[in-house]
N, C-alpha and C. Protein backbone atom coordinates (compact mmCIF):
# COMPACT_ATOMS: atom_id res chain seq x y z
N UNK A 1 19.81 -60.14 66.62
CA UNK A 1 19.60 -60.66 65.27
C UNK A 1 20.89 -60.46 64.48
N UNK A 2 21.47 -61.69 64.03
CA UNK A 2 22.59 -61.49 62.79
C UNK A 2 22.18 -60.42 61.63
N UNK A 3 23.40 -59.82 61.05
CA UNK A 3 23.13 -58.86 60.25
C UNK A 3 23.08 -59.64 58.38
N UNK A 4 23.19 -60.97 58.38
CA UNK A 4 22.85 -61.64 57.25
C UNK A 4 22.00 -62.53 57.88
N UNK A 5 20.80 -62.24 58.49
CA UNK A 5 19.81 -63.13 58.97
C UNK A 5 18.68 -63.02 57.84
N UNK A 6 18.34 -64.46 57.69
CA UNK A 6 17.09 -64.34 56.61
C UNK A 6 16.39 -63.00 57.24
N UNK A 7 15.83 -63.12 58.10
CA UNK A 7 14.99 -62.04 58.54
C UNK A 7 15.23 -61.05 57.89
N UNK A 8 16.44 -59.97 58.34
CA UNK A 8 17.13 -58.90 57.46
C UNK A 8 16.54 -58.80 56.39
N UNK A 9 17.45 -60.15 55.54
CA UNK A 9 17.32 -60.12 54.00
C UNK A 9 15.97 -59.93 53.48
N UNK A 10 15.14 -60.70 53.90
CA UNK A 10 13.76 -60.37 53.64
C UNK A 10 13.08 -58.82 53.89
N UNK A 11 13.22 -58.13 55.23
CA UNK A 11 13.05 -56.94 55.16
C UNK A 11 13.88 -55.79 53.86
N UNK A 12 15.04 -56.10 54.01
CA UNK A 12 15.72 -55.24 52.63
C UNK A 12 15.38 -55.86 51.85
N UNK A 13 14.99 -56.70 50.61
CA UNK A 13 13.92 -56.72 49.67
C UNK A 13 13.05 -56.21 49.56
N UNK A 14 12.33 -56.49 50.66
CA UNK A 14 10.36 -55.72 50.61
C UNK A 14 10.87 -54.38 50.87
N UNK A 15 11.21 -54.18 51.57
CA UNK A 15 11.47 -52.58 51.58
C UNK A 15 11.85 -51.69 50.43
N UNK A 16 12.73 -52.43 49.62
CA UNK A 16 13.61 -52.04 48.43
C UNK A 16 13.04 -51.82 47.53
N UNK A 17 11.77 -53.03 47.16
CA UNK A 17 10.94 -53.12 46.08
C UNK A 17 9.21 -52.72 46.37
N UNK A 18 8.99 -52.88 47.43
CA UNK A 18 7.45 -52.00 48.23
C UNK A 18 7.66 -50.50 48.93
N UNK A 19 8.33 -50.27 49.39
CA UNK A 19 8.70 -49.09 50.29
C UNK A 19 7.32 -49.16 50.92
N UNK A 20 6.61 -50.36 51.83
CA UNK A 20 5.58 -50.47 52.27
C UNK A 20 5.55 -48.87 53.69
N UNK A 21 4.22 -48.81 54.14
CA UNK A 21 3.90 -48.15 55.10
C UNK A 21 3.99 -49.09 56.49
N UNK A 22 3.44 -50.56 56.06
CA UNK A 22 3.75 -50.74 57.64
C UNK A 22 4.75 -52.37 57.04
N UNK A 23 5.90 -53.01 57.88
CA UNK A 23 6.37 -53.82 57.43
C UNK A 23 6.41 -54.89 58.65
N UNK A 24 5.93 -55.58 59.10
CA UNK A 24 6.47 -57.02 59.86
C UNK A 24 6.98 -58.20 59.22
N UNK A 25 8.17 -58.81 59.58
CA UNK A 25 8.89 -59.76 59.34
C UNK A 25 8.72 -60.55 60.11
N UNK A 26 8.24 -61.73 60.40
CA UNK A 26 8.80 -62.49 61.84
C UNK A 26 9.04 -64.25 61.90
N UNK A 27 10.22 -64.40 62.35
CA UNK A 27 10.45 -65.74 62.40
C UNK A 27 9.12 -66.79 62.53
N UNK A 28 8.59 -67.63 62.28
CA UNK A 28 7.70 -68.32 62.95
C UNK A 28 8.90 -69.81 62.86
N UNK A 29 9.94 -69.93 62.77
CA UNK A 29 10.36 -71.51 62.73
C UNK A 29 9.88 -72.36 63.81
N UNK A 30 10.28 -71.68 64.90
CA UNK A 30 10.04 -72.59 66.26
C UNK A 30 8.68 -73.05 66.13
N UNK A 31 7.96 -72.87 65.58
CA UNK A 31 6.31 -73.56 65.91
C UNK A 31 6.13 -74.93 64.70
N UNK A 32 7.14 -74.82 63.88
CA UNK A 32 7.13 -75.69 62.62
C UNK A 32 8.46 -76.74 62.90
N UNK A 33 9.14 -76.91 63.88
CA UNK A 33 9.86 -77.84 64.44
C UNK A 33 9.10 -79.15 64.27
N UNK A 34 10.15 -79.95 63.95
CA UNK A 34 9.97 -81.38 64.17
C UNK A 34 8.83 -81.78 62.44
N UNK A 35 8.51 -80.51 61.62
CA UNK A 35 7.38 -81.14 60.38
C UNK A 35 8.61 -82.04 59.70
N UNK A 36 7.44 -82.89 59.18
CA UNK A 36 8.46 -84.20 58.22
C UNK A 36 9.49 -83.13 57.28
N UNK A 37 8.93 -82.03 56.39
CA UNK A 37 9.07 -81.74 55.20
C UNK A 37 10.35 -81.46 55.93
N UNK A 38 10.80 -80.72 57.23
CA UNK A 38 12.41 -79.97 57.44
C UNK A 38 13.13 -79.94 58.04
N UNK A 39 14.07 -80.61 57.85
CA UNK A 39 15.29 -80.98 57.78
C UNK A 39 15.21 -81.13 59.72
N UNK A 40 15.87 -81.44 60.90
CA UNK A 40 15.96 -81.34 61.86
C UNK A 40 16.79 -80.47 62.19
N UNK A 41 17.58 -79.86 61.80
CA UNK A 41 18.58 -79.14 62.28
C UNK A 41 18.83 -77.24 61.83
N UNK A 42 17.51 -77.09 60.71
CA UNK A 42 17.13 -76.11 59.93
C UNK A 42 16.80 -75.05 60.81
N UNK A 43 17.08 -73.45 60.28
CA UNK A 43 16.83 -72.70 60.86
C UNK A 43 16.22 -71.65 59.79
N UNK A 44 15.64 -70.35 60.47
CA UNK A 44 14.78 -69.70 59.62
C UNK A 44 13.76 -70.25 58.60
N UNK A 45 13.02 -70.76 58.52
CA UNK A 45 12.35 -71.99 57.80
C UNK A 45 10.99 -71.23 57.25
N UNK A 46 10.51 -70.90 58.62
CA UNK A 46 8.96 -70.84 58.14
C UNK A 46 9.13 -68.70 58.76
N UNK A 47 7.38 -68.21 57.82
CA UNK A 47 8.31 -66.78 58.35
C UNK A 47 6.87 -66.10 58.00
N UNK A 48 6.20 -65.43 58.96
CA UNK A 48 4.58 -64.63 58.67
C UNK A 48 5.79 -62.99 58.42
N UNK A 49 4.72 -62.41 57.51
CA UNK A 49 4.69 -61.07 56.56
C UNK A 49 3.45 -60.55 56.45
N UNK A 50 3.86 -59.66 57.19
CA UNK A 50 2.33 -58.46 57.15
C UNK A 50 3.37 -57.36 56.45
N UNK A 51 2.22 -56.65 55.77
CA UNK A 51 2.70 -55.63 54.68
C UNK A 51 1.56 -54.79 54.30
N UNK A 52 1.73 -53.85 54.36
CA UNK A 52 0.59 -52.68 54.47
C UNK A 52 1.50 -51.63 52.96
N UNK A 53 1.13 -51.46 51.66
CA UNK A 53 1.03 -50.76 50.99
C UNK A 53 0.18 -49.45 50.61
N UNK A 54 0.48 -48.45 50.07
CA UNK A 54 -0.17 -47.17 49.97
C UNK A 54 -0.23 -47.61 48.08
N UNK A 55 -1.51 -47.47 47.84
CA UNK A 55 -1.93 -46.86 46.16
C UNK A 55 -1.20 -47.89 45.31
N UNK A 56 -1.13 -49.22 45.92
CA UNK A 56 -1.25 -50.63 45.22
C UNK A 56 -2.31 -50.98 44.31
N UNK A 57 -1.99 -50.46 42.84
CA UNK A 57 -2.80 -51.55 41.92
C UNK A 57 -3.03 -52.76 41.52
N UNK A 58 -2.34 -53.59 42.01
CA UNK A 58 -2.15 -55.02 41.61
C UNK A 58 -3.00 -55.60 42.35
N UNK A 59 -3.34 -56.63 42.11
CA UNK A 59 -3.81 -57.66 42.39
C UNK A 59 -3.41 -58.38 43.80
N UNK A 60 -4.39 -59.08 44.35
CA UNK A 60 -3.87 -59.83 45.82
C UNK A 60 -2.48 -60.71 44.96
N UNK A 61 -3.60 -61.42 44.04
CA UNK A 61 -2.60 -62.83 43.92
C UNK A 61 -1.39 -62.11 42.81
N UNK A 62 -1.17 -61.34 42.76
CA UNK A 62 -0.02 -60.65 41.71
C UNK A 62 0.74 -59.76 43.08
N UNK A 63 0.31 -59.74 43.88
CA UNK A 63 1.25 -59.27 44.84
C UNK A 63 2.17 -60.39 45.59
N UNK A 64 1.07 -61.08 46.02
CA UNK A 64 1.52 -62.69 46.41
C UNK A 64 2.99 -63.58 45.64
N UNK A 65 2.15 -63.51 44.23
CA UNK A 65 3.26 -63.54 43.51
C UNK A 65 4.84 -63.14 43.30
N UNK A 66 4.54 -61.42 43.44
CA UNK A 66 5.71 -60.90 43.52
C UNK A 66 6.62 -60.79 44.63
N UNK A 67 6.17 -61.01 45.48
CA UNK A 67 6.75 -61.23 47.08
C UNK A 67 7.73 -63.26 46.69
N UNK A 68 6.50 -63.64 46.15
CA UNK A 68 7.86 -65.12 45.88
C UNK A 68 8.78 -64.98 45.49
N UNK A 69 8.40 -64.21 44.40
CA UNK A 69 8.92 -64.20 43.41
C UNK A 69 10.49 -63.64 43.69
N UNK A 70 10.30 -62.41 44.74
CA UNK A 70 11.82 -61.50 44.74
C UNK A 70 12.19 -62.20 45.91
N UNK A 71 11.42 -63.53 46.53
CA UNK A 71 12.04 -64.41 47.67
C UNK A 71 12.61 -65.57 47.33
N UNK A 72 12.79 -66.00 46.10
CA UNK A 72 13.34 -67.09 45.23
C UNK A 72 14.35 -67.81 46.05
N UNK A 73 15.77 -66.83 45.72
CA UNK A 73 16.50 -67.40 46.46
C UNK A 73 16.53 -67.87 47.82
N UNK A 74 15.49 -67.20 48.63
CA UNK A 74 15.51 -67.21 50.69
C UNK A 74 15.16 -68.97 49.94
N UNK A 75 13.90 -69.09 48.99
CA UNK A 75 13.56 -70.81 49.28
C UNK A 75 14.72 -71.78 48.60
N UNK A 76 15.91 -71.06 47.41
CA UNK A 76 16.85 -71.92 47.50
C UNK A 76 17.63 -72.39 48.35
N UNK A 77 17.78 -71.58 49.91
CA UNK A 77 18.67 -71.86 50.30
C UNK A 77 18.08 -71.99 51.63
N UNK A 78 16.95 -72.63 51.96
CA UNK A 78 16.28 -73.20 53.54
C UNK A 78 14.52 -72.20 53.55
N UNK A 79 14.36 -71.53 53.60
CA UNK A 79 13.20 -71.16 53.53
C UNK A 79 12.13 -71.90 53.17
N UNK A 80 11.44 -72.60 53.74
CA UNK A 80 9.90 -73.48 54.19
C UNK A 80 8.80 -72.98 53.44
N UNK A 81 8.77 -72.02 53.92
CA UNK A 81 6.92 -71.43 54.25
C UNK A 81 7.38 -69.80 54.65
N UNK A 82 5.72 -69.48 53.69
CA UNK A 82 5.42 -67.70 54.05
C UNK A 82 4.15 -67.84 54.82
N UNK A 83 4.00 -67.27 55.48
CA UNK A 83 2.44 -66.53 55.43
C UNK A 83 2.24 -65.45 55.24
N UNK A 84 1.31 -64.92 54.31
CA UNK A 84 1.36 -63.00 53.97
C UNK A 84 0.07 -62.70 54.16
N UNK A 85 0.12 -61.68 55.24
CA UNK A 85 -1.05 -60.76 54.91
C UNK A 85 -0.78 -59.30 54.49
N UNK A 86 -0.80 -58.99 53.52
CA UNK A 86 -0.85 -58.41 52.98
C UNK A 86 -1.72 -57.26 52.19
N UNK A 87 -1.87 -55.84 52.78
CA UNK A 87 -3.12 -55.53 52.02
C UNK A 87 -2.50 -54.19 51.54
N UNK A 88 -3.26 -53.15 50.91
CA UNK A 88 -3.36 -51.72 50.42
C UNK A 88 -4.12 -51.08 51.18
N UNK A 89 -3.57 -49.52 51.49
CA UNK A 89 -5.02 -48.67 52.06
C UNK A 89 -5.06 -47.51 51.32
């Protein structure tokens, strides 16, 4: 894995701003090949996030939120699609 790979970048965010307990990052592009919406030649595109927090008050959809939210730029610059599961224990 490149050391400025979306991937990365995405883990040092969530990490930075969750200090989650459990963290998965993982490419999913290859399964989203060939959709109209991207581009043919695009990489890092689409990307599942599991995230396991300790003594999270917020909200699903205010977490949801904030995960876009500090991912802004990944979708200015090629980023597709999340999938998050995401919970608290």
């Amino acid at each position: 894995m490149k050391e400025d790979s979306r991937k990365k970048r995405i883990e040092t965010i969530l990490k930075k701003n969750f200090s989650p307990n459990v963290l998965l990052v993982r490419d999913d592009s290859k399964k989203h090949e060939g959709h109209s919406q991207v581009s043919r030649n695009a990489k890092e595109t689409h990307f599942f996030i599991k995230m396991v927090l300790t003594n999270c008050t917020t909200t699903k959809v205010n977490l949801h939120r904030k995960v876009y939210n500090l991912l802004n730029n990944e979708f200015t610059t090629g980023l597709h699609a999340l999938e998050l599961d995401l919970k608290s224990s």
